[in-house]
N, C-alpha and C. Protein backbone atom coordinates (compact mmCIF):
# COMPACT_ATOMS: atom_id res chain seq x y z
N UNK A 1 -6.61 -32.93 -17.99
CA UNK A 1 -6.82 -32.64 -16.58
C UNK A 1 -6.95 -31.13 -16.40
N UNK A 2 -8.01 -30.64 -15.82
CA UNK A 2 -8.17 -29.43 -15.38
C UNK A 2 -7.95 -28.77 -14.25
N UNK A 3 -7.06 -27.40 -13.86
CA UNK A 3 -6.66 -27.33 -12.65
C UNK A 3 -7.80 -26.17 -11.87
N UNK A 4 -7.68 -26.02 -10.73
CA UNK A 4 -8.71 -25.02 -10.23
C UNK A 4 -8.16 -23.78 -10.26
N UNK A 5 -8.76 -22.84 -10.27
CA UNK A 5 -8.63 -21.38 -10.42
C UNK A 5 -7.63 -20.88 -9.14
N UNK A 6 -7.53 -21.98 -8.20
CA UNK A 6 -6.49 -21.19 -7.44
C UNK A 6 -5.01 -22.19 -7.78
N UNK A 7 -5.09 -23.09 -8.28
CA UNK A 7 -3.66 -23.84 -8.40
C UNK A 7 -3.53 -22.62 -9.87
N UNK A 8 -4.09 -22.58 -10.60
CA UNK A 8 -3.52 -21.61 -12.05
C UNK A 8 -2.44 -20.30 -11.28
N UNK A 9 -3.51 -19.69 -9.94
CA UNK A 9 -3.11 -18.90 -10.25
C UNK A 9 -1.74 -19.03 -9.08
N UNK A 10 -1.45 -19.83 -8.45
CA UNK A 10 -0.57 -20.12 -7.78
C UNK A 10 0.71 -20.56 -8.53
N UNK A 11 -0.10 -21.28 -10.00
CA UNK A 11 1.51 -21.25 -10.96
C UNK A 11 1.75 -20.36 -11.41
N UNK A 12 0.75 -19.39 -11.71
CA UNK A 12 1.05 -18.01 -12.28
C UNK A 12 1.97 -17.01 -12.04
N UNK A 13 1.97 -17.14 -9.96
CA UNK A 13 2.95 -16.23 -8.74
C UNK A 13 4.25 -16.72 -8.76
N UNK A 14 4.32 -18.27 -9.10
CA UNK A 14 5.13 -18.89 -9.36
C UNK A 14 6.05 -18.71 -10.64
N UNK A 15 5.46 -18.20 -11.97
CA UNK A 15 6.46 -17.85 -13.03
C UNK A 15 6.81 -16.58 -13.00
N UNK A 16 6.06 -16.03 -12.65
CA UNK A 16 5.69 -14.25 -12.25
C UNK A 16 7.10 -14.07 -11.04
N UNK A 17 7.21 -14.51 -10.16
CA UNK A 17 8.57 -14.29 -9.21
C UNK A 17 9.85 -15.25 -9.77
N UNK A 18 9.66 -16.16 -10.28
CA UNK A 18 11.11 -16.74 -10.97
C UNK A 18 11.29 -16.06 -12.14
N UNK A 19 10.43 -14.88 -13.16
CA UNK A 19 10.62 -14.08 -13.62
C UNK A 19 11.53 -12.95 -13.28
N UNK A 20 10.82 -12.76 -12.66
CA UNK A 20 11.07 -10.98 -11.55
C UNK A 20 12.62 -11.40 -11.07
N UNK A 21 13.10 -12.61 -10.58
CA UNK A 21 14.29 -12.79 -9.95
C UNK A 21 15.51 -12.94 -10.84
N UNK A 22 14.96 -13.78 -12.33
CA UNK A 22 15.83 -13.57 -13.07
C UNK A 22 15.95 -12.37 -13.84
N UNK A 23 15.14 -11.50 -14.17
CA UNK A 23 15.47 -10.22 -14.84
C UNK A 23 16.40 -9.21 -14.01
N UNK A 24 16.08 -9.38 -12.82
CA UNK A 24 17.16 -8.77 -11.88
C UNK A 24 18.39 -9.40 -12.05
N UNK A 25 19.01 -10.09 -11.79
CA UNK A 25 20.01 -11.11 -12.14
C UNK A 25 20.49 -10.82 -13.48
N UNK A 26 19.70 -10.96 -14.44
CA UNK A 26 20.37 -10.70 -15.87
C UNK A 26 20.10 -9.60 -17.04
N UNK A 27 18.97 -9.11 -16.98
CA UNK A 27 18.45 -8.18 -17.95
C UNK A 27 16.77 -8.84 -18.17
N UNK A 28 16.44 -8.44 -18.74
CA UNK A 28 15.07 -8.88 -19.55
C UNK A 28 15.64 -9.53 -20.72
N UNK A 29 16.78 -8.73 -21.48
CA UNK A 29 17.08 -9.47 -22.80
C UNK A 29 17.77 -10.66 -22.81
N UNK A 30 18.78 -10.80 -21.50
CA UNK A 30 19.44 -11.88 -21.47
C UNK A 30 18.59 -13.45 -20.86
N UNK A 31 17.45 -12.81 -20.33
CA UNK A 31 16.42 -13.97 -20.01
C UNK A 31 15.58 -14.39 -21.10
N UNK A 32 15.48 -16.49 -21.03
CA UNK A 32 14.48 -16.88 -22.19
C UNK A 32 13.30 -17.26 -21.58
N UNK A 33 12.36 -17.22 -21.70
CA UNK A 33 11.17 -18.36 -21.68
C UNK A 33 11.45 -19.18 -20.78
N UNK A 34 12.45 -20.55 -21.18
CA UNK A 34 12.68 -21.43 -21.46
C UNK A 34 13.40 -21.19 -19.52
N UNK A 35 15.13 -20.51 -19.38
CA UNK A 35 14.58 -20.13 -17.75
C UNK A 35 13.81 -19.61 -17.45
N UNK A 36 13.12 -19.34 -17.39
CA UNK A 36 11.88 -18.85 -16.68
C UNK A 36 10.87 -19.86 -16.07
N UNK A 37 10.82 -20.80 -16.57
CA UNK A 37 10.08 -22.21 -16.75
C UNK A 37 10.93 -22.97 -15.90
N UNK A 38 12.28 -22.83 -16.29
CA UNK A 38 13.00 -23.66 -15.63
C UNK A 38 13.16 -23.74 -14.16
N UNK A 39 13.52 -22.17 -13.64
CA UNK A 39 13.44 -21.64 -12.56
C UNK A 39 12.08 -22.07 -11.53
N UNK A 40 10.73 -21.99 -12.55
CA UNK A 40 9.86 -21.97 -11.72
C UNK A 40 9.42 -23.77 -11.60
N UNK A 41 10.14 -24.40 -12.21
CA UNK A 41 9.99 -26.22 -11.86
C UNK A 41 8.96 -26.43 -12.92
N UNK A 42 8.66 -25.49 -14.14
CA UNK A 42 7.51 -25.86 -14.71
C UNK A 42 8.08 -25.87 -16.21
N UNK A 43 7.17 -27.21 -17.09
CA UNK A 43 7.56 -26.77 -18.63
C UNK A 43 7.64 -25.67 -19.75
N UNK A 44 8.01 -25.58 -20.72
CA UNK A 44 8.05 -24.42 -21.46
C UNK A 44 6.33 -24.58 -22.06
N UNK A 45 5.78 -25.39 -22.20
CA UNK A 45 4.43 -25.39 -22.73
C UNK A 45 3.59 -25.00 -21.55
N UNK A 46 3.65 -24.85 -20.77
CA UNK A 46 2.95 -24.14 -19.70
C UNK A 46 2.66 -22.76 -19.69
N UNK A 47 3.84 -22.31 -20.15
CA UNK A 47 4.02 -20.28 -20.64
C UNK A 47 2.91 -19.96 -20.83
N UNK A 48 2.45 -20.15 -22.19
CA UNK A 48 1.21 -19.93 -22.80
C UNK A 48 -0.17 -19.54 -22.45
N UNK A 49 0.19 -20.92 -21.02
CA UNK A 49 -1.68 -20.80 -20.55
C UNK A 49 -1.37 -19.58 -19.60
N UNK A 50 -0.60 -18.83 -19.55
CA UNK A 50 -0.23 -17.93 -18.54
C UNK A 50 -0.16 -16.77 -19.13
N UNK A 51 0.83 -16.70 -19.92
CA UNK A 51 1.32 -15.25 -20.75
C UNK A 51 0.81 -15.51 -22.35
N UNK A 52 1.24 -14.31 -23.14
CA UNK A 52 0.89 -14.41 -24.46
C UNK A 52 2.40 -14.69 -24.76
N UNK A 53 3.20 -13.31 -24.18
CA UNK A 53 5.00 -12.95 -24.52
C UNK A 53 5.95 -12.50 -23.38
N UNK A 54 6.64 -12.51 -23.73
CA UNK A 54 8.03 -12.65 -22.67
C UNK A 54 7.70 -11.30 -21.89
N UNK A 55 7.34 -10.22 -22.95
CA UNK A 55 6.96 -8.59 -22.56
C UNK A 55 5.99 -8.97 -22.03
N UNK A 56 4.95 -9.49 -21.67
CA UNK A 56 3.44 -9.52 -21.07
C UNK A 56 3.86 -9.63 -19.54
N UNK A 57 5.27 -10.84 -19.64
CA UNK A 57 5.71 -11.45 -18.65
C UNK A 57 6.32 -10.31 -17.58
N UNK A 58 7.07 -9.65 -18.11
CA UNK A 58 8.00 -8.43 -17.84
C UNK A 58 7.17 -7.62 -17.17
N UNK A 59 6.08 -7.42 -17.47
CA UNK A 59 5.14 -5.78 -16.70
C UNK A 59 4.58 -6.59 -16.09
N UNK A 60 4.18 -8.24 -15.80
CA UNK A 60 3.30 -8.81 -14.60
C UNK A 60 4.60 -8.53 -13.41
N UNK A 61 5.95 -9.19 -13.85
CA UNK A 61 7.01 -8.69 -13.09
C UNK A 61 7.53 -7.92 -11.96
N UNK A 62 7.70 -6.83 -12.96
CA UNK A 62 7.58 -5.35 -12.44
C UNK A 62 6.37 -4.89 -11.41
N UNK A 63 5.18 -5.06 -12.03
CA UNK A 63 3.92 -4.71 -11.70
C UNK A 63 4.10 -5.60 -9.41
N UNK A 64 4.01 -6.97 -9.97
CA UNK A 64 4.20 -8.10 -8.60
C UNK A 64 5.20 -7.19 -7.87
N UNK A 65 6.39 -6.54 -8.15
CA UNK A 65 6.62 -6.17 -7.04
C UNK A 65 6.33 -5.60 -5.65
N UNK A 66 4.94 -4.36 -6.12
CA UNK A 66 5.06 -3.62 -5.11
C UNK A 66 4.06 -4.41 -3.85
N UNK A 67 3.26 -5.09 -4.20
CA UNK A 67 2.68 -6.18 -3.02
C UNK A 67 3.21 -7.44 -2.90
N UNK A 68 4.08 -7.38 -2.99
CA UNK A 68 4.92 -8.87 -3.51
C UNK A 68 5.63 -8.55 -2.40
N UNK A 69 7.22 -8.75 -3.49
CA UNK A 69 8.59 -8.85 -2.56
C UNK A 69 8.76 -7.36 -1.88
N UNK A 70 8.26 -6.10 -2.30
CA UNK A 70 8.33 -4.90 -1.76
C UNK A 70 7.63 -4.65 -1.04
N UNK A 71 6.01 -5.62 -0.47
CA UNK A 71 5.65 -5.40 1.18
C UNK A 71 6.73 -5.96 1.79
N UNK A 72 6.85 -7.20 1.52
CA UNK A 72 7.68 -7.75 2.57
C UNK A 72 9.34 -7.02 3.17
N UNK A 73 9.52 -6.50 2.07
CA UNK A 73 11.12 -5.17 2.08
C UNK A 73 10.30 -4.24 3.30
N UNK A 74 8.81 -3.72 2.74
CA UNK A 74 8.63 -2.29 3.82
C UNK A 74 8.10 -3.20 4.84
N UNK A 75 7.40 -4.40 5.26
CA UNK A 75 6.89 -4.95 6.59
C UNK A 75 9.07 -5.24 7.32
N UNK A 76 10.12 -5.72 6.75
CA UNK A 76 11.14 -5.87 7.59
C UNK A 76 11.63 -4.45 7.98
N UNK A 77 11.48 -3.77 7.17
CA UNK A 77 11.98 -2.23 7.86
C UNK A 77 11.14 -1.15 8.47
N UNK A 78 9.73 -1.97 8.92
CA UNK A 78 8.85 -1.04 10.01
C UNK A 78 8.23 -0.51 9.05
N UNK A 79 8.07 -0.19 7.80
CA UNK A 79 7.36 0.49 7.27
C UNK A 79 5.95 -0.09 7.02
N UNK A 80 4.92 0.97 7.57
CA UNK A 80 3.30 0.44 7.74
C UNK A 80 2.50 1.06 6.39
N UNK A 81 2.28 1.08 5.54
CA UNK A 81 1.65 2.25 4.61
C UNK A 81 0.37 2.34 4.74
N UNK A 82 -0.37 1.43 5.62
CA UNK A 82 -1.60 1.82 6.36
C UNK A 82 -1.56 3.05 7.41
N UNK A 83 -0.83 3.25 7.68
CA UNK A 83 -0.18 4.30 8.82
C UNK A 83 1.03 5.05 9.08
N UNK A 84 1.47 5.64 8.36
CA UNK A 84 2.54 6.70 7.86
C UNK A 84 2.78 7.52 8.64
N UNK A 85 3.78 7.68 9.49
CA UNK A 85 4.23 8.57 9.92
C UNK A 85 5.42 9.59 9.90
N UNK A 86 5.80 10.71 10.47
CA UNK A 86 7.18 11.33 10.21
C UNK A 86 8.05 10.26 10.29
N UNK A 87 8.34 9.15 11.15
CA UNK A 87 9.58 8.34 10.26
C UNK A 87 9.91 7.26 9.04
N UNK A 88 8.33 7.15 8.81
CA UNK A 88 8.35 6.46 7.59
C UNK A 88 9.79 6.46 6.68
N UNK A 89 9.46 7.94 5.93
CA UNK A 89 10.61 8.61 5.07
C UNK A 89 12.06 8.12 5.52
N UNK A 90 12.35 8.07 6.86
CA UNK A 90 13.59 7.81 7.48
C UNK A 90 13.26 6.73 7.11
N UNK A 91 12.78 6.09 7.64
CA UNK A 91 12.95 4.12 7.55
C UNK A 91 13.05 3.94 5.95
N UNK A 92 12.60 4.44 4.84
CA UNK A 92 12.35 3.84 3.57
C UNK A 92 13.81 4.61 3.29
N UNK A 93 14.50 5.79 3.80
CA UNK A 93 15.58 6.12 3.02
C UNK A 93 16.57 4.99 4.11
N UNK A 94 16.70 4.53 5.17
CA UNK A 94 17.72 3.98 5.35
C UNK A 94 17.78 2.97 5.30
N UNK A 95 16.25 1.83 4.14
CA UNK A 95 15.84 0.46 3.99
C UNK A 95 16.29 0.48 2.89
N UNK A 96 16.47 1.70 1.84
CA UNK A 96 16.39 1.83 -0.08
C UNK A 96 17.69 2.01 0.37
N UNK A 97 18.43 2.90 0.60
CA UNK A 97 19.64 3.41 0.25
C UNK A 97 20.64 2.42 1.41
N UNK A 98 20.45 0.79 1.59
CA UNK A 98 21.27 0.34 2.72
C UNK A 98 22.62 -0.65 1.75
N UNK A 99 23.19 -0.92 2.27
CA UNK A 99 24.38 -1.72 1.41
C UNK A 99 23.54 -3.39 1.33
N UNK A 100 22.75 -3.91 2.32
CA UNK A 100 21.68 -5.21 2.65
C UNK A 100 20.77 -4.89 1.55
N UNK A 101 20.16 -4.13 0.91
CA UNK A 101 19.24 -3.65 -0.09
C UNK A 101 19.88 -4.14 -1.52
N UNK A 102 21.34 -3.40 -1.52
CA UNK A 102 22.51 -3.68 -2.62
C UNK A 102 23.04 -5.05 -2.69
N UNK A 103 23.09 -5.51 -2.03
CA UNK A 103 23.57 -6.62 -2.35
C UNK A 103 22.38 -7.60 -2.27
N UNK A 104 21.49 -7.45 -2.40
CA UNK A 104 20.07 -8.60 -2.26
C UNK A 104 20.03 -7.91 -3.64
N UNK A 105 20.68 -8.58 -4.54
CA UNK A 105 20.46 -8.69 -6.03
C UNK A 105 18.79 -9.32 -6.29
N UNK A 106 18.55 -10.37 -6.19
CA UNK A 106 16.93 -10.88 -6.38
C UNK A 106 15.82 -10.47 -6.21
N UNK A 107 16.41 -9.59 -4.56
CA UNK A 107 14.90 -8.88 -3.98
C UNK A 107 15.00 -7.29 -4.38
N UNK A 108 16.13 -7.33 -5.06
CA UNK A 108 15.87 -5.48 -5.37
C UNK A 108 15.04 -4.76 -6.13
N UNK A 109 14.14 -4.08 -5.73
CA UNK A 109 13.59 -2.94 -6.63
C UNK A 109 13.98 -2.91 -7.73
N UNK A 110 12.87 -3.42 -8.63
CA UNK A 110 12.74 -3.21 -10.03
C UNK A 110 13.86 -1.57 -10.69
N UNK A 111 13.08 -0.72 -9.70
CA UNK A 111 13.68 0.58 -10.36
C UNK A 111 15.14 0.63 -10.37
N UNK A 112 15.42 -0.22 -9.60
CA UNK A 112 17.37 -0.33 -9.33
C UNK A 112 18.12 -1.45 -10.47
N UNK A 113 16.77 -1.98 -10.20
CA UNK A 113 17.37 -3.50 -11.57
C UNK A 113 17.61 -3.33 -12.85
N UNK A 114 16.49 -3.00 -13.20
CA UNK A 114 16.17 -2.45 -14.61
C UNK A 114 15.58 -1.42 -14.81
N UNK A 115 16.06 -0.51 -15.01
CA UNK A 115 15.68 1.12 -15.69
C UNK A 115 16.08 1.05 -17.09
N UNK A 116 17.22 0.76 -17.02
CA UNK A 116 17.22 0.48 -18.64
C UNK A 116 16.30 -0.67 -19.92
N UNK A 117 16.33 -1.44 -19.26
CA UNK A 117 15.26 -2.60 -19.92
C UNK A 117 14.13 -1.83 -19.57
N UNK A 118 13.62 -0.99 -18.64
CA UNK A 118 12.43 -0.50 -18.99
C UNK A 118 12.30 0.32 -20.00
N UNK A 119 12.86 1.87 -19.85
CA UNK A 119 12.86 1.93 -20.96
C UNK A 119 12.82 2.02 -22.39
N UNK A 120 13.49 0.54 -22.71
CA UNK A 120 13.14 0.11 -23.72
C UNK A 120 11.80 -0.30 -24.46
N UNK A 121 11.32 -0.85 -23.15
CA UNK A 121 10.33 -1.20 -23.32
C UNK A 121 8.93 -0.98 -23.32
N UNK A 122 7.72 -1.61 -23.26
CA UNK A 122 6.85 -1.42 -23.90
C UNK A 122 5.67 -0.53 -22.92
N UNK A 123 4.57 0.42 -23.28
CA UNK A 123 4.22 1.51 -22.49
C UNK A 123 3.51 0.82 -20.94
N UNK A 124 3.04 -0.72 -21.36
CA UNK A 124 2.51 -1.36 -20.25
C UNK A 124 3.29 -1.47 -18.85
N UNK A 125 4.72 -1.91 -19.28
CA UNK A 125 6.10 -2.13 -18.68
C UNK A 125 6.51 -0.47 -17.75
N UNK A 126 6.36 0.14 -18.49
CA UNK A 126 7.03 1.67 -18.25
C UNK A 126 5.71 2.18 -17.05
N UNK A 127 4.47 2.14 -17.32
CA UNK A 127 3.33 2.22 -16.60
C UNK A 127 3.39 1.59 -15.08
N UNK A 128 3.92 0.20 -15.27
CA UNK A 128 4.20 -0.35 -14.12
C UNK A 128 5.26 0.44 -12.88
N UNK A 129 6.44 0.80 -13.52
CA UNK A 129 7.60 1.21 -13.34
C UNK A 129 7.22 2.37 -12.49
N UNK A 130 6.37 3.00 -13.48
CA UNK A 130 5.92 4.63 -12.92
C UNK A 130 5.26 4.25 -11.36
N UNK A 131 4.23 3.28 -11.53
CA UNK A 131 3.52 3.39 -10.56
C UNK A 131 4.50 3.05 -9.43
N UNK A 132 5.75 1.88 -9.12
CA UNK A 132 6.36 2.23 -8.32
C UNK A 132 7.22 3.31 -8.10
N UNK A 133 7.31 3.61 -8.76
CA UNK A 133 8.15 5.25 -8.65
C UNK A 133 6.59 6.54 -7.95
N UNK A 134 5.88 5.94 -8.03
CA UNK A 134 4.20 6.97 -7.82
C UNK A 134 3.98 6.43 -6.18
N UNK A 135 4.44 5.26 -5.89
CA UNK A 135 4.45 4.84 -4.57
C UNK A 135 5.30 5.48 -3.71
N UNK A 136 6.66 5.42 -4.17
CA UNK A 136 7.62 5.74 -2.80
C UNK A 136 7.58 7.16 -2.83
N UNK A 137 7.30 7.82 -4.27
CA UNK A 137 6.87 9.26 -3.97
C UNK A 137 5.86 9.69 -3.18
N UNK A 138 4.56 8.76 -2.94
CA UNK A 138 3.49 8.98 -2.46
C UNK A 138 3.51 8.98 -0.54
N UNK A 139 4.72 7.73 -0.38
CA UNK A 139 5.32 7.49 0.93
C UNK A 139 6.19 8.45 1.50
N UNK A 140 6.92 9.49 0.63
CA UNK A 140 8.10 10.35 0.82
C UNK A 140 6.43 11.80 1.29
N UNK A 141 6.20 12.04 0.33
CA UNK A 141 4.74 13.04 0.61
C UNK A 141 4.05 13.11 1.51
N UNK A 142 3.36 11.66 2.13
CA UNK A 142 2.99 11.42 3.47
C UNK A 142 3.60 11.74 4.58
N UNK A 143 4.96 11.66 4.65
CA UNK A 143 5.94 11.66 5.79
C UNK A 143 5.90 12.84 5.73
N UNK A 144 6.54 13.44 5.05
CA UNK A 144 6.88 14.81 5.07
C UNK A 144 6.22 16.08 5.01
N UNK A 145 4.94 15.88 5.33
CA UNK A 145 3.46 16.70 4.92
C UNK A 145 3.96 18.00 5.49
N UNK A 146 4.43 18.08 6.33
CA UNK A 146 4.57 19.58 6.83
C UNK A 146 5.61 20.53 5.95
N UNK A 147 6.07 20.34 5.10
CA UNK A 147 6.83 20.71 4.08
C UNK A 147 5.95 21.88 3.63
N UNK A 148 4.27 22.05 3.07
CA UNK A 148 3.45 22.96 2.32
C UNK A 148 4.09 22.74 1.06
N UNK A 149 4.46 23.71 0.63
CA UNK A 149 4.41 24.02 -0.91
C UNK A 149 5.50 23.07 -1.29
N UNK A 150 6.86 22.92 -0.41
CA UNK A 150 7.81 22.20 -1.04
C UNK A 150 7.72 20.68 -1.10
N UNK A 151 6.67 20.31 -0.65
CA UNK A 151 6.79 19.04 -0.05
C UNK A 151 6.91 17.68 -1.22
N UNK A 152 5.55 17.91 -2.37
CA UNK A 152 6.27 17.66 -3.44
C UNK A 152 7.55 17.33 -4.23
N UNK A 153 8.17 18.71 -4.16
CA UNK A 153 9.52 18.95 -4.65
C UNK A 153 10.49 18.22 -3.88
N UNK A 154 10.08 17.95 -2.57
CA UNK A 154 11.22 17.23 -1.94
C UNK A 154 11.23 15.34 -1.81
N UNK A 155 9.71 15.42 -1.85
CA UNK A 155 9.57 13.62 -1.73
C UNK A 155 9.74 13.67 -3.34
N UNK A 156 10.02 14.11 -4.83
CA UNK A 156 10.37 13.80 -5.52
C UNK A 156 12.28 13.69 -5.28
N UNK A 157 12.83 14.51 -4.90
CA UNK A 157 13.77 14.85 -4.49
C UNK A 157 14.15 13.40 -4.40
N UNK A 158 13.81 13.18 -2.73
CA UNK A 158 14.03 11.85 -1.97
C UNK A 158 14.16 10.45 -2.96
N UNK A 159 13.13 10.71 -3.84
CA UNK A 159 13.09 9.16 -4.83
C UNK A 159 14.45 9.49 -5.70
N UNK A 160 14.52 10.44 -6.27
CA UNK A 160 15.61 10.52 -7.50
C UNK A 160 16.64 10.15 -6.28
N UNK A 161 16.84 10.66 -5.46
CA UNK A 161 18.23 10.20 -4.54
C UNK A 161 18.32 8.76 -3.87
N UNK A 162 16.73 8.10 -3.40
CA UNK A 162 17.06 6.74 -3.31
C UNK A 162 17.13 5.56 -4.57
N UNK A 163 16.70 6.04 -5.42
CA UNK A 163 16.82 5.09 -6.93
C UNK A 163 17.76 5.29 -7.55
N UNK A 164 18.37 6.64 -7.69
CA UNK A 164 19.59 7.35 -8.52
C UNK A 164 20.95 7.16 -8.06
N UNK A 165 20.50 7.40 -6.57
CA UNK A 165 21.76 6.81 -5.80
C UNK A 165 22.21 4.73 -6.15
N UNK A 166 21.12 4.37 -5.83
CA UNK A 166 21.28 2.80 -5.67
C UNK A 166 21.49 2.19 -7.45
N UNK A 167 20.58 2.70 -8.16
CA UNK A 167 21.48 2.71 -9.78
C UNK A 167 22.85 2.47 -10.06
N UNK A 168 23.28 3.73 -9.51
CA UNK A 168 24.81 4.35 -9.78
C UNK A 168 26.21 3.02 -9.03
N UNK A 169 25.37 2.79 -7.64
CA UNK A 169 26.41 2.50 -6.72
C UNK A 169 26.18 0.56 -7.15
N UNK A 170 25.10 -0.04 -7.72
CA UNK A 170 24.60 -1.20 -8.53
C UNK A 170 25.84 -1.42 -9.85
N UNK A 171 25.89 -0.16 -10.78
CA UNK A 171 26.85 0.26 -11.79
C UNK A 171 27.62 -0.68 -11.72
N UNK A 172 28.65 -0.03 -10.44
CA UNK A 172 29.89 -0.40 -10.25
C UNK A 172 30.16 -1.36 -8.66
N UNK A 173 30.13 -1.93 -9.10
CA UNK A 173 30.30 -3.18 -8.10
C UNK A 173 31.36 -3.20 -7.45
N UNK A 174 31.48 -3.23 -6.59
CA UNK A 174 33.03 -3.40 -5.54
C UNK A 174 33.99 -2.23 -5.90
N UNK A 175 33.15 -0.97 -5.87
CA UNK A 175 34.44 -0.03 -6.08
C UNK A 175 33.96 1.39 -4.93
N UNK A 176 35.05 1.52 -4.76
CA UNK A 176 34.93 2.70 -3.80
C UNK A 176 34.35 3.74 -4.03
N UNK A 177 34.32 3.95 -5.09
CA UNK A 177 33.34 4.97 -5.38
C UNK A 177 31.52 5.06 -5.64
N UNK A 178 31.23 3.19 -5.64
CA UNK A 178 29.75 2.92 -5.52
C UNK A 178 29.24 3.38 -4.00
N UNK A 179 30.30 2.98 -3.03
CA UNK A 179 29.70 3.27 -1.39
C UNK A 179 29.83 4.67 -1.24
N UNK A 180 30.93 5.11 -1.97
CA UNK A 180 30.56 6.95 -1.65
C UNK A 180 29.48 7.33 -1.96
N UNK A 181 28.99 7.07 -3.51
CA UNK A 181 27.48 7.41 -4.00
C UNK A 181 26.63 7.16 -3.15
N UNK A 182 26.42 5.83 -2.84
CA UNK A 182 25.43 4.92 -1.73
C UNK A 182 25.48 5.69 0.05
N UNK A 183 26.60 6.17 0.20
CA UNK A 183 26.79 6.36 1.99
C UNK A 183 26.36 8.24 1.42
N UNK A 184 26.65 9.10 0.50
CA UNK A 184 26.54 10.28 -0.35
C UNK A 184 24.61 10.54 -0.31
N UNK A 185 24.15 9.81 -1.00
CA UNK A 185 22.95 9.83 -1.16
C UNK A 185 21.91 9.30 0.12
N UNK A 186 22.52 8.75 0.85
CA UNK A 186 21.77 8.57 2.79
C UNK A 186 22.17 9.46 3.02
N UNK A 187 23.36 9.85 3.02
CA UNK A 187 23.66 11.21 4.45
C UNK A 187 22.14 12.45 3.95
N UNK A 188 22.39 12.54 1.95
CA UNK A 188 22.09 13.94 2.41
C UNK A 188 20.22 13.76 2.40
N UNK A 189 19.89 12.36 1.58
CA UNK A 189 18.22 11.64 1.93
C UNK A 189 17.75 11.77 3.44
N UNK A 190 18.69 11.11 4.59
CA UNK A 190 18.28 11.34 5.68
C UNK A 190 18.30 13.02 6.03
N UNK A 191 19.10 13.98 5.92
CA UNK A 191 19.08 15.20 5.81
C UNK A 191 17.73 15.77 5.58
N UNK A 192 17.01 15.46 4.49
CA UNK A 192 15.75 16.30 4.35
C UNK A 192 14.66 15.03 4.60
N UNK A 193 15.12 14.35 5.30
CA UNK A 193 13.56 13.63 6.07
C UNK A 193 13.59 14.52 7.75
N UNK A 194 14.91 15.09 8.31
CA UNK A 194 14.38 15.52 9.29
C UNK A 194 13.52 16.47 9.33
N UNK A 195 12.59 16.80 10.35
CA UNK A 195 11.38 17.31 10.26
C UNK A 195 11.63 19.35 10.48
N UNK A 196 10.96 19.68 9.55
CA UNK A 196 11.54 21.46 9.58
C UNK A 196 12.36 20.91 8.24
N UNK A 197 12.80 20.20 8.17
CA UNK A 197 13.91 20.65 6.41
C UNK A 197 13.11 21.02 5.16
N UNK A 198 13.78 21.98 4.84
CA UNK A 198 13.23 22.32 3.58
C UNK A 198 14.94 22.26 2.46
């Protein structure tokens, strides 16, 4: 039996996000095939017509996020990227850096999930990674255009503090010192989204 080019690729979105949900959840290394399949209601002989390897699987993953589950993150927190404005930056630092962000283990940003399994891994995987890290930098840049020369320097700024922050405060789970990092890295993120900060 042959399926049509849009049921393939509808199972495809389908292993591709029960992927993406379990690598968040567990690692890349601690995930098999086998859940992955399971998760998505489909057999392990199915993989194949889809992926080559588990890594192929991993950078479709990564990659699905940023029109995936990460429009739908920037469409709930106002963020338009057709239309960018000075509060963009505000809305993406107080949507990235929120405790609702942290605890939505499934829907979190790749870059918060796995940095380390990236990494490791393979240049396709790492490519992906970059490019969301090339996005929210690109969103922090937009907002903040009136910056001139620093502006750069600061929407890089902004990412290392909303990813670096949410990393750290991910770490350590239920400890007082993850929400200092987390409430630490908003105060001083919102700080240089107001407009004039350098």
């Amino acid at each position: 039996m042959s399926y049509s080019a849009e049921h393939k690729q509808k199972t495809r979105s389908r292993i591709v996000e029960s992927a993406r949900i379990l690598f968040n959840r567990h690692g890349f290394q601690n995930v098999t095939i086998d859940m992955v399949m399971a998760e998505a209601g489909l057999t392990r002989g199915g993989f194949y017509n889809h992926f080559k390897t588990k890594e192929s699987l991993f950078n479709a993953a990564v990659s699905s996020f940023l029109m995936g589950r990460g429009a739908q993150w920037r469409m709930d927190a106002g963020i338009d990227p057709t239309n960018i404005t000075v509060e963009s930056a505000r809305q993406m630092v107080d949507a990235y850096l929120s405790n609702k962000h942290l605890d939505d283990l499934d829907g979190q940003c790749p870059m918060i999930a796995l940095p380390s399994d990236v990494a490791r891994s393979s240049r396709e995987v790492q490519k992906a990674f970059q490019d969301l890290l090339t996005a929210m930098v690109w969103l922090f840049e937009c907002s903040i255009a009136d910056r001139g020369e620093n502006t750069r320097q600061d929407a890089l700024s902004l990412a290392a503090l909303c990813v670096g922050g949410m990393v750290l405060a991910r770490t350590l789970p239920e400890s007082d010192l993850a929400e200092e990092i987390r409430a630490a890295a908003h105060a001083t993120a919102t700080e240089m989204t107001r407009p004039g900060t350098h």
